[in-house]
N, C-alpha and C. Protein backbone atom coordinates (compact mmCIF):
# COMPACT_ATOMS: atom_id res chain seq x y z
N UNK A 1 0.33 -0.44 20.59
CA UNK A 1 0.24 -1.19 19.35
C UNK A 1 1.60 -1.83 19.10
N UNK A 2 1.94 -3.05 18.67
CA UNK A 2 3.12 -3.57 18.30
C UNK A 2 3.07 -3.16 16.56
N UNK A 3 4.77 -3.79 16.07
CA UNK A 3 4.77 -3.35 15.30
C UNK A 3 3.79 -4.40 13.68
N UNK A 4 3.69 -5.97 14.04
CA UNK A 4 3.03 -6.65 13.51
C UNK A 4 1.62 -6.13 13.46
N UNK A 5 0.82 -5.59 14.27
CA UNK A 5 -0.30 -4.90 14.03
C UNK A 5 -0.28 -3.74 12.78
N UNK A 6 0.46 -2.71 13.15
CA UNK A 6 0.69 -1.70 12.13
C UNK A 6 0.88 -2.01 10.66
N UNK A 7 2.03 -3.09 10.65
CA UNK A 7 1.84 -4.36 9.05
C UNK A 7 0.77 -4.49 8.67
N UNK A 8 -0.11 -4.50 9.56
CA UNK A 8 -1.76 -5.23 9.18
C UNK A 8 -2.53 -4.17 8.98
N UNK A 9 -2.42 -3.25 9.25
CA UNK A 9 -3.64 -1.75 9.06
C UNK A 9 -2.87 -1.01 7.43
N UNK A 10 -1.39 -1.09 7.76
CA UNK A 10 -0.47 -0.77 6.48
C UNK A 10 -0.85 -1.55 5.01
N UNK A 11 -1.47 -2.73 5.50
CA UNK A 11 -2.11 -3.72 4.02
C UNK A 11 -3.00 -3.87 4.19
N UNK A 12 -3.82 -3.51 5.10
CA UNK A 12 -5.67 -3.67 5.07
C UNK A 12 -6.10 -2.73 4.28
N UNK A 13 -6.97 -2.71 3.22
CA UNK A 13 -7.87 -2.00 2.61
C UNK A 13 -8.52 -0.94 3.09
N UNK A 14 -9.25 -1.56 4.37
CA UNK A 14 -10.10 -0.71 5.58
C UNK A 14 -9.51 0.13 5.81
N UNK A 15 -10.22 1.02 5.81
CA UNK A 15 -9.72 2.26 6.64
C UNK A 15 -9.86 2.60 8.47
N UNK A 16 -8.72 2.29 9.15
CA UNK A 16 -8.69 1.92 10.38
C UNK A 16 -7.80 2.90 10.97
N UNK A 17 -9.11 3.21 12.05
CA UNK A 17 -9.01 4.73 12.74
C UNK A 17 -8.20 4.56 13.96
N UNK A 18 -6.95 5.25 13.76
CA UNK A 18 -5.79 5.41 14.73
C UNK A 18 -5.55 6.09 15.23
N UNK A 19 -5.17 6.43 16.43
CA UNK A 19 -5.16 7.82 17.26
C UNK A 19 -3.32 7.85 17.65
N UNK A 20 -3.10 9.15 18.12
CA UNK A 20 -2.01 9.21 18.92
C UNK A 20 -2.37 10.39 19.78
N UNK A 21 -2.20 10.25 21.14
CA UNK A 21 -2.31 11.24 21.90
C UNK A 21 -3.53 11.52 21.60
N UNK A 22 -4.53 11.10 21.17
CA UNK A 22 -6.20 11.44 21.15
C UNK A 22 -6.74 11.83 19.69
N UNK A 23 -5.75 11.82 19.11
CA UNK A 23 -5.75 12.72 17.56
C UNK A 23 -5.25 11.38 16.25
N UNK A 24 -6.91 11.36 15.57
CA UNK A 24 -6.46 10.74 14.36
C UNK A 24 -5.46 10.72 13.24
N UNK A 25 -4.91 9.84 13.57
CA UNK A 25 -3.64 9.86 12.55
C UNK A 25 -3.76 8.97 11.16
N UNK A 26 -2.81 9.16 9.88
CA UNK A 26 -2.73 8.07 8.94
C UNK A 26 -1.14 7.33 9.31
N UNK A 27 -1.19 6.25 9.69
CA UNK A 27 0.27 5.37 9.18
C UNK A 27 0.78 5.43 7.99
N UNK A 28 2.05 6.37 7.84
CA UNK A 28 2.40 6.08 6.76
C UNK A 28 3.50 5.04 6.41
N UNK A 29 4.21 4.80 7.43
CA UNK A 29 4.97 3.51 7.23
C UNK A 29 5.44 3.24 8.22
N UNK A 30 5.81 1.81 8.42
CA UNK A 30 6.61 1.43 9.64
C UNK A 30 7.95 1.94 10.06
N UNK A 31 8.34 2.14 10.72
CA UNK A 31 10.29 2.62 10.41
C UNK A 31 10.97 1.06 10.35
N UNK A 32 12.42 1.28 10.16
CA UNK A 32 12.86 -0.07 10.06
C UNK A 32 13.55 -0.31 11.15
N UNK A 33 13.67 0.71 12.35
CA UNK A 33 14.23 0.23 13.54
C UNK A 33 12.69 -0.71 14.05
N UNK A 34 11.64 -0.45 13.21
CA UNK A 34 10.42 -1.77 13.94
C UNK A 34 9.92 -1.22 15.35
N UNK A 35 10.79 -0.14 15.71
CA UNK A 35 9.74 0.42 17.20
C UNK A 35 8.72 2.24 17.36
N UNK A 36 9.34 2.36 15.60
CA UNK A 36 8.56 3.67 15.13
C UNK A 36 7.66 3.65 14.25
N UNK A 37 7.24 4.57 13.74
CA UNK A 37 6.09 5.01 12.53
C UNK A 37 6.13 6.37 12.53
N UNK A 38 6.46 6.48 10.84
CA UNK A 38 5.97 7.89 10.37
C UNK A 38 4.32 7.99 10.22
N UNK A 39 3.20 8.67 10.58
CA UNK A 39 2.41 8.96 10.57
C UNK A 39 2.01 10.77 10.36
N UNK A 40 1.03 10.82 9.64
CA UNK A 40 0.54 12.27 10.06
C UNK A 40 -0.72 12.49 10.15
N UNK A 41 -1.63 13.92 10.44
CA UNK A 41 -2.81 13.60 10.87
C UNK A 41 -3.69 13.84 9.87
N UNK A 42 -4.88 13.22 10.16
CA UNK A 42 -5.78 13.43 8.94
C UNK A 42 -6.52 14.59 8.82
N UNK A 43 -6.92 14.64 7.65
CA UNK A 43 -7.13 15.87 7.12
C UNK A 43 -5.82 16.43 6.11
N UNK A 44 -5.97 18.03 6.04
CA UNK A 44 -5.37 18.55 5.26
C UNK A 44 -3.79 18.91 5.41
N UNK A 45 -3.72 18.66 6.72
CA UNK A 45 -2.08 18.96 7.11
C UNK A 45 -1.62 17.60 6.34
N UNK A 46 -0.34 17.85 5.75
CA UNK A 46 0.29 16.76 5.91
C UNK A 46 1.93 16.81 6.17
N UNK A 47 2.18 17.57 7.85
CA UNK A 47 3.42 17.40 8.18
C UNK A 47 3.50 16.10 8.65
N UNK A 48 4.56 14.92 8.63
CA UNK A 48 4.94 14.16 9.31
C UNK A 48 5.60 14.36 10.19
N UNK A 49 5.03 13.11 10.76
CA UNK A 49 5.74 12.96 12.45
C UNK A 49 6.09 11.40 12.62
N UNK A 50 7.42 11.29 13.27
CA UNK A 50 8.01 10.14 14.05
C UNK A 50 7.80 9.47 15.73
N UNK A 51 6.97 8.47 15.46
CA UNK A 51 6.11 8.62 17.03
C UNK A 51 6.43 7.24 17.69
N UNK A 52 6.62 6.78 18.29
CA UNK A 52 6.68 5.05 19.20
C UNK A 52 5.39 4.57 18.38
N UNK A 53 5.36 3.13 18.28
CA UNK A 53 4.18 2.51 17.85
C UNK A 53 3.77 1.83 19.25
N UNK A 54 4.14 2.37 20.21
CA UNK A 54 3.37 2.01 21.62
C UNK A 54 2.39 2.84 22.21
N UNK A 55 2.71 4.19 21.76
CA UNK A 55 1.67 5.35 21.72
C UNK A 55 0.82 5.14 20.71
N UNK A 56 1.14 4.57 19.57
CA UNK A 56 -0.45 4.55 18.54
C UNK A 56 -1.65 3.38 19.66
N UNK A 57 -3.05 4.07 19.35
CA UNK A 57 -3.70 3.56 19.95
C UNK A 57 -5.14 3.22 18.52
N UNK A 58 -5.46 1.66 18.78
CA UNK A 58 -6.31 1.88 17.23
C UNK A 58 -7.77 1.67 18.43
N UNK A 59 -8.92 2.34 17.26
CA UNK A 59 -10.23 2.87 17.95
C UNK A 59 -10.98 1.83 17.38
């Protein structure tokens, strides 16, 4: 995923199903180095994690 995509799921309404490593995640924001994202997974956990936005994969 680039980081202009992630902009676009970050302001879409839709709810748009993202994986990392096979496992649905929420974007929670872009980083500002532009080659990360805080994300965490859905459901009830909500530890964050710092991941490449080349590993997010959208379904």
């Amino acid at each position: 995923m680039n980081a202009n995509r992630v902009k676009q799921i970050l302001s879409s309404p839709a709810d748009v199903e993202v994986k990392y490593n096979g496992v649905s995640v929420w974007i929670d924001k872009l980083n500002e180095d532009g080659t990360t994202a805080t994300v965490h997974l859905r459901g009830r956990l909500e530890e964050r994690t710092i991941v490449n936005i080349s590993e997010l994969q959208e379904e």
